[in-house]
C-alpha atoms as a PDB file:
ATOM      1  CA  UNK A   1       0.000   0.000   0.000  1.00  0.00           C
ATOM      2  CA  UNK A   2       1.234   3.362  -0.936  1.00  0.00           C
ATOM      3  CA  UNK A   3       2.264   6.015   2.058  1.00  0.00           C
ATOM      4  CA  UNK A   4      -0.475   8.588   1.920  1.00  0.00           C
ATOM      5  CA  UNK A   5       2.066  11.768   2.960  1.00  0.00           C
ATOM      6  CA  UNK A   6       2.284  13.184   6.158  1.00  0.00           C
ATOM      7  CA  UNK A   7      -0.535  14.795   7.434  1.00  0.00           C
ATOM      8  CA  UNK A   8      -3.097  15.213  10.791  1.00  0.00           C
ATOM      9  CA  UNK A   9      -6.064  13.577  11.370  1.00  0.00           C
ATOM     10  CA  UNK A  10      -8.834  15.644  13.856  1.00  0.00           C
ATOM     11  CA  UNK A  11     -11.098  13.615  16.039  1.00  0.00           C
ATOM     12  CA  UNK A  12     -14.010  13.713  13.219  1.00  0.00           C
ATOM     13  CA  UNK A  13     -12.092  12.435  10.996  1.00  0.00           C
ATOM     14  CA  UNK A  14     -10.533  15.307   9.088  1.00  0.00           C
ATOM     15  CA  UNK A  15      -7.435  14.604   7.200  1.00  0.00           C
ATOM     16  CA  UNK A  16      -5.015  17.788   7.548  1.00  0.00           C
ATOM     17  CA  UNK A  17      -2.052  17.190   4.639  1.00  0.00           C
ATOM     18  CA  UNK A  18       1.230  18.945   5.826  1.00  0.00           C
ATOM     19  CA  UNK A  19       5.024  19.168   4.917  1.00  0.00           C
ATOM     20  CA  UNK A  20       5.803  19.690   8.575  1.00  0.00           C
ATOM     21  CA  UNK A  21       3.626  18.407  11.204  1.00  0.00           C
ATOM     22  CA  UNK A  22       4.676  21.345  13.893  1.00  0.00           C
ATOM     23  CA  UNK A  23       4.377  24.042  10.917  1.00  0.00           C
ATOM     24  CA  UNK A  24       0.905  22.732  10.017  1.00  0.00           C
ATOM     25  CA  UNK A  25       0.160  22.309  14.152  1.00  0.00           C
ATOM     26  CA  UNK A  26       0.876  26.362  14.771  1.00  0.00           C
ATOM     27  CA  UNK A  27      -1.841  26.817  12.116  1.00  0.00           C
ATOM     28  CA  UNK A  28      -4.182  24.228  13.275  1.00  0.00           C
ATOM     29  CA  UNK A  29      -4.041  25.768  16.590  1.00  0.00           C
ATOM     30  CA  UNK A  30      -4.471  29.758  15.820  1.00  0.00           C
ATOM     31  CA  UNK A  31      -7.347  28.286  13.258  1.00  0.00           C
ATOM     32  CA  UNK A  32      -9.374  25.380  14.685  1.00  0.00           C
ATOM     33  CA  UNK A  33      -8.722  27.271  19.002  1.00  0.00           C
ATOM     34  CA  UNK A  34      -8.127  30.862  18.415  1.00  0.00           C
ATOM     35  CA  UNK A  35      -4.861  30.903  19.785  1.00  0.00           C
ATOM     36  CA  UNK A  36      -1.018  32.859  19.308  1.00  0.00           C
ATOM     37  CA  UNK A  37       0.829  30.247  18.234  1.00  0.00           C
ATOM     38  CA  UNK A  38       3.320  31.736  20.594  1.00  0.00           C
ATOM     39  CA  UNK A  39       1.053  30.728  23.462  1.00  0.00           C
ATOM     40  CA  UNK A  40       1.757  26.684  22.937  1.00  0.00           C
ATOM     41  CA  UNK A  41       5.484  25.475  23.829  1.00  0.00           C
ATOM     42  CA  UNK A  42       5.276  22.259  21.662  1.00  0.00           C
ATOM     43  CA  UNK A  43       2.153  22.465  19.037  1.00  0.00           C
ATOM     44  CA  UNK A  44       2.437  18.596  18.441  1.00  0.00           C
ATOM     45  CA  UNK A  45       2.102  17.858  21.920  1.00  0.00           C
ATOM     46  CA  UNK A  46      -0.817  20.451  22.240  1.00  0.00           C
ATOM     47  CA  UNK A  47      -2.985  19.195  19.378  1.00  0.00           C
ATOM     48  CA  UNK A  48      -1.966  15.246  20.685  1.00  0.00           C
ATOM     49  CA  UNK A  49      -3.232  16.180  24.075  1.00  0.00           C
ATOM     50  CA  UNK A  50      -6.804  17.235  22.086  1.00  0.00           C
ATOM     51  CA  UNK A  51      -6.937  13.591  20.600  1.00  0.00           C
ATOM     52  CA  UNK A  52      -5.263  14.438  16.877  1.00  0.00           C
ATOM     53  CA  UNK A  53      -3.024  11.874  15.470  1.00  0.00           C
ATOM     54  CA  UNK A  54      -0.406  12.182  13.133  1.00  0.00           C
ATOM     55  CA  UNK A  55       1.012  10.152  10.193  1.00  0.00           C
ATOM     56  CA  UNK A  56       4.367  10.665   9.284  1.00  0.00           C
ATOM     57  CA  UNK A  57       6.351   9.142   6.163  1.00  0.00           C
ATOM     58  CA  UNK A  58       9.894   9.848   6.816  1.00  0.00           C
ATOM     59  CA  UNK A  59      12.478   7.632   5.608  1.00  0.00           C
ATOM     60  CA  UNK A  60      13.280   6.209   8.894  1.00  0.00           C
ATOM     61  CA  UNK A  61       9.388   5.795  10.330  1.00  0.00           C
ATOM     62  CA  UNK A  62       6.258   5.417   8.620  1.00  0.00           C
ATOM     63  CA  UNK A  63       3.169   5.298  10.478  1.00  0.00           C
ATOM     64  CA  UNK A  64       0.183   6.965  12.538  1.00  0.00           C
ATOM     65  CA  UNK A  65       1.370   8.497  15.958  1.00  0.00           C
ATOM     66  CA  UNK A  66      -0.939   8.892  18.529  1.00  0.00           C
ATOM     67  CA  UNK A  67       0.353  10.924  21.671  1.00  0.00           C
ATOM     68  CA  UNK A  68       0.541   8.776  24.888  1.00  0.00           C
ATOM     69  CA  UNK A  69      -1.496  11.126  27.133  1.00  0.00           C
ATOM     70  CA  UNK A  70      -4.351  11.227  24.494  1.00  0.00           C
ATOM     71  CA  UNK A  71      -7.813   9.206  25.274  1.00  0.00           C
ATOM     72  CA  UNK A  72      -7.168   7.682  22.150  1.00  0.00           C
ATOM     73  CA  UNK A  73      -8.517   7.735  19.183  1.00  0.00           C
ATOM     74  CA  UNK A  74     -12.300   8.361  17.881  1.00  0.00           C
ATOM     75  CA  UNK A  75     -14.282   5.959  16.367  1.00  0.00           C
ATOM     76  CA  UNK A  76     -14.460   8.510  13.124  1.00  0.00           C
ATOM     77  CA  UNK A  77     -10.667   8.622  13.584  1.00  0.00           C
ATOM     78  CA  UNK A  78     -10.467   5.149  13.267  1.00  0.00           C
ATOM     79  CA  UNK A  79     -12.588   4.576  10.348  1.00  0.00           C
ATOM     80  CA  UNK A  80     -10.798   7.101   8.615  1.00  0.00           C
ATOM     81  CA  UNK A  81      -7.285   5.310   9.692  1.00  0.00           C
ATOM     82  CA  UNK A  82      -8.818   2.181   8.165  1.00  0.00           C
ATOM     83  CA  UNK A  83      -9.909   3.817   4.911  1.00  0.00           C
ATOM     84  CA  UNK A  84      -6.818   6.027   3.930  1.00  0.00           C
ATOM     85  CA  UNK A  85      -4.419   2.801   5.098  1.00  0.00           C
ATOM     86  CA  UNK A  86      -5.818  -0.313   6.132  1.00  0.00           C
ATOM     87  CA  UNK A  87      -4.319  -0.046   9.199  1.00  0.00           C
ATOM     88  CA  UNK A  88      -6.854  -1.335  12.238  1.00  0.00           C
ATOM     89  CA  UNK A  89      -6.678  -0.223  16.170  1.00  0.00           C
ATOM     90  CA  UNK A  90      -4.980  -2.173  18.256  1.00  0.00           C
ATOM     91  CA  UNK A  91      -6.168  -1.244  21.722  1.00  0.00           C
ATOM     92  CA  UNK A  92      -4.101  -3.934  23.680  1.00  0.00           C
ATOM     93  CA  UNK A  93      -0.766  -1.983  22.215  1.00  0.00           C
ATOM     94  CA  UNK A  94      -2.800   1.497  21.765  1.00  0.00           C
ATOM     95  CA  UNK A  95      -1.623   1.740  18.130  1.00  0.00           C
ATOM     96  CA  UNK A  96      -2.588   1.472  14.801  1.00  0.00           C
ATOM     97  CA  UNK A  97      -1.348  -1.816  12.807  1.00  0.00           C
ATOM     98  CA  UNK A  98      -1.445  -3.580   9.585  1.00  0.00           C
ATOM     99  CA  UNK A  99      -4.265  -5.776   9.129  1.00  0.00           C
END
């Protein structure tokens, strides 16, 4: 299955392309919560903590992230997982796998 670039995915299932997941994070932020960028230290970490996920395709890592300190995902988060990659959820390991 192809990589589908890297990107965020919202809790209703929106799929956020990006170059640069922190870049695309400051703007998510000021956008989607009406806040300075400046205000949030680490944007990943902020947008992770408001149960987005991330899927990165770097040459070292390819996969969907999903912050430790996050509920975990939604179920429209995980349908959309399933659609874009065929990954499923793996709540025993609280990640996303190949089916």
């Amino acid at each position: 299955m192809n990589n589908i670039g890297n990107c965020w995915l919202s809790p209703d299932g929106e799929v956020i392309y990006c170059d640069h997941h922190d870049c695309k994070a400051w703007d998510i932020i000021e956008q989607r919560f009406g806040m300075h960028p400046a205000d949030v230290k680490e944007p990943s970490r902020f947008l992770g903590a408001k149960r987005w996920i991330a899927y990165h395709d770097r040459p070292w890592w390819v996969g969907w992230w999903i912050y430790y300190y996050s509920e975990g995902p939604t179920q429209a988060q995980i349908d959309k997982v399933y659609e874009l990659t065929r990954y499923i959820y793996d709540d025993s390991k609280y990640e996303f796998v190949r089916k």
